[in-house]
Protein backbone atom coordinates (compact mmCIF):
# COMPACT_ATOMS: atom_id res chain seq x y z
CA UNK A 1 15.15 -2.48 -9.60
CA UNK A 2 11.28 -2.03 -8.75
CA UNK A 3 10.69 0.05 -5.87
CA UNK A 4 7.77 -1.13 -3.67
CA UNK A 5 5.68 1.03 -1.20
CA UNK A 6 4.41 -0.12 2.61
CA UNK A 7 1.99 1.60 4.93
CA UNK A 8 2.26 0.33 8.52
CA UNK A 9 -0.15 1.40 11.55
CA UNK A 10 1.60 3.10 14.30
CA UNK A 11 -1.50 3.94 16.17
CA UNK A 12 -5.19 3.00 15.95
CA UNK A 13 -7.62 4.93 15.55
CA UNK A 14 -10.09 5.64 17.96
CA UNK A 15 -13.64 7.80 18.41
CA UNK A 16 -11.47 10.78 18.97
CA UNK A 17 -8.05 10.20 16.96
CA UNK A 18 -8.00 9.55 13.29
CA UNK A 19 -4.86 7.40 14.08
CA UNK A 20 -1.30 7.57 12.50
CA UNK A 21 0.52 5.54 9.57
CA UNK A 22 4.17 5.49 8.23
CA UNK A 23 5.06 5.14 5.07
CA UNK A 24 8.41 3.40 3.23
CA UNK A 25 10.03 2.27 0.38
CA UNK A 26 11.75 -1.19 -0.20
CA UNK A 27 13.53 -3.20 -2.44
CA UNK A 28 13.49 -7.00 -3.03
CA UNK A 29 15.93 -8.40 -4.50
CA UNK A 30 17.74 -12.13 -4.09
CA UNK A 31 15.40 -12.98 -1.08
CA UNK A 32 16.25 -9.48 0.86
CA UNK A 33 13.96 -6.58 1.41
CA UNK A 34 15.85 -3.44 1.88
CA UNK A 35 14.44 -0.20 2.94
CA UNK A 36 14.84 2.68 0.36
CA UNK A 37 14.23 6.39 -0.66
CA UNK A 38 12.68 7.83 -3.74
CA UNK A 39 15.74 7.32 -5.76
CA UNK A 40 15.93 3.80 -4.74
CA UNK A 41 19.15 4.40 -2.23
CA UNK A 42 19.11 2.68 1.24
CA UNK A 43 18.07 4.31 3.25
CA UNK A 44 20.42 5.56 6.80
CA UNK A 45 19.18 5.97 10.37
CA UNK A 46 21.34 8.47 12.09
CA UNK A 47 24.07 6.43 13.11
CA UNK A 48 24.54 5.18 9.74
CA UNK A 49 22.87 1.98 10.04
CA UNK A 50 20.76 0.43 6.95
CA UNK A 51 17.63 -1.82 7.31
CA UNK A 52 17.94 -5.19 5.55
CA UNK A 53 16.38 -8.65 5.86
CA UNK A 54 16.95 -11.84 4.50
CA UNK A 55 13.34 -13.43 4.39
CA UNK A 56 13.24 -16.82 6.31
CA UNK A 57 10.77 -19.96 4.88
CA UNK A 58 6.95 -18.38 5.06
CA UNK A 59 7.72 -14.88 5.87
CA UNK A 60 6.17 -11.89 3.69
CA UNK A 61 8.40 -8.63 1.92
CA UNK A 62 5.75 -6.45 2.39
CA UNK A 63 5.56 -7.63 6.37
CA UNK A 64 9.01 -7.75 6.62
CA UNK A 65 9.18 -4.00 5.35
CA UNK A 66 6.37 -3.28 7.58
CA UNK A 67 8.64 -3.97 10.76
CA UNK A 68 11.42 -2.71 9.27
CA UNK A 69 10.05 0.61 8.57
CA UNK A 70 8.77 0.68 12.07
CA UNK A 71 12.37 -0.11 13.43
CA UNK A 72 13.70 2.78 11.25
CA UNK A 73 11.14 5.51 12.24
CA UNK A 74 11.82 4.44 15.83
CA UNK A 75 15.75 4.74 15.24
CA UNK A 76 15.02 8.28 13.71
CA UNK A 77 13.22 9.59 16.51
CA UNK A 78 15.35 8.50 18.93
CA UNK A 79 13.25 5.16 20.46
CA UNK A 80 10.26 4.03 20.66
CA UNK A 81 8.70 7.49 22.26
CA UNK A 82 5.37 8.83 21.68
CA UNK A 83 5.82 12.05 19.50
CA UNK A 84 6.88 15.38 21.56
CA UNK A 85 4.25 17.81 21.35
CA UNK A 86 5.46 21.65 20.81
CA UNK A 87 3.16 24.03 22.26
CA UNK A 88 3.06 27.90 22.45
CA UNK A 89 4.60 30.19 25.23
């Protein structure tokens, strides 16, 4: 099993932000991509669920991983919020 590697654009950059990226893993295998860790185990939002997709005529793994790597960061921190900012007392 070859483990492949996206990088997906969560925000652009601008003049004054250097922008943001997530990473992931995924498998394809049989026509399905399947998001992965480093060991090559699917990988589990926190209610359990795995990110899987059969690809359709004309669609792309590395695409499909794209969005589903988005989906799972999104599940992880709890929707699609902007990230919470912790600042000093």
């Amino acid at each position: 099993m070859k483990i492949h590697h996206v990088v997906v654009e969560i925000h652009r950059p601008t003049e004054t932000y250097p922008g943001q990226v997530a990473e992931g893993r995924y498998t394809f295998e049989d026509g399905e991509v399947t998001l992965v860790d480093h060991v090559g185990q699917p990988v589990r939002d926190p209610q359990g669920k795995t990110y899987s997709k059969k690809l359709g005529p004309g669609e792309d793994a590395y695409r499909v991983a794209g969005r589903l790597t988005k989906q799972f960061r999104s599940a992880r921190r709890g929707g699609n919020f902007p990230p919470q900012l912790i600042t000093p007392n």
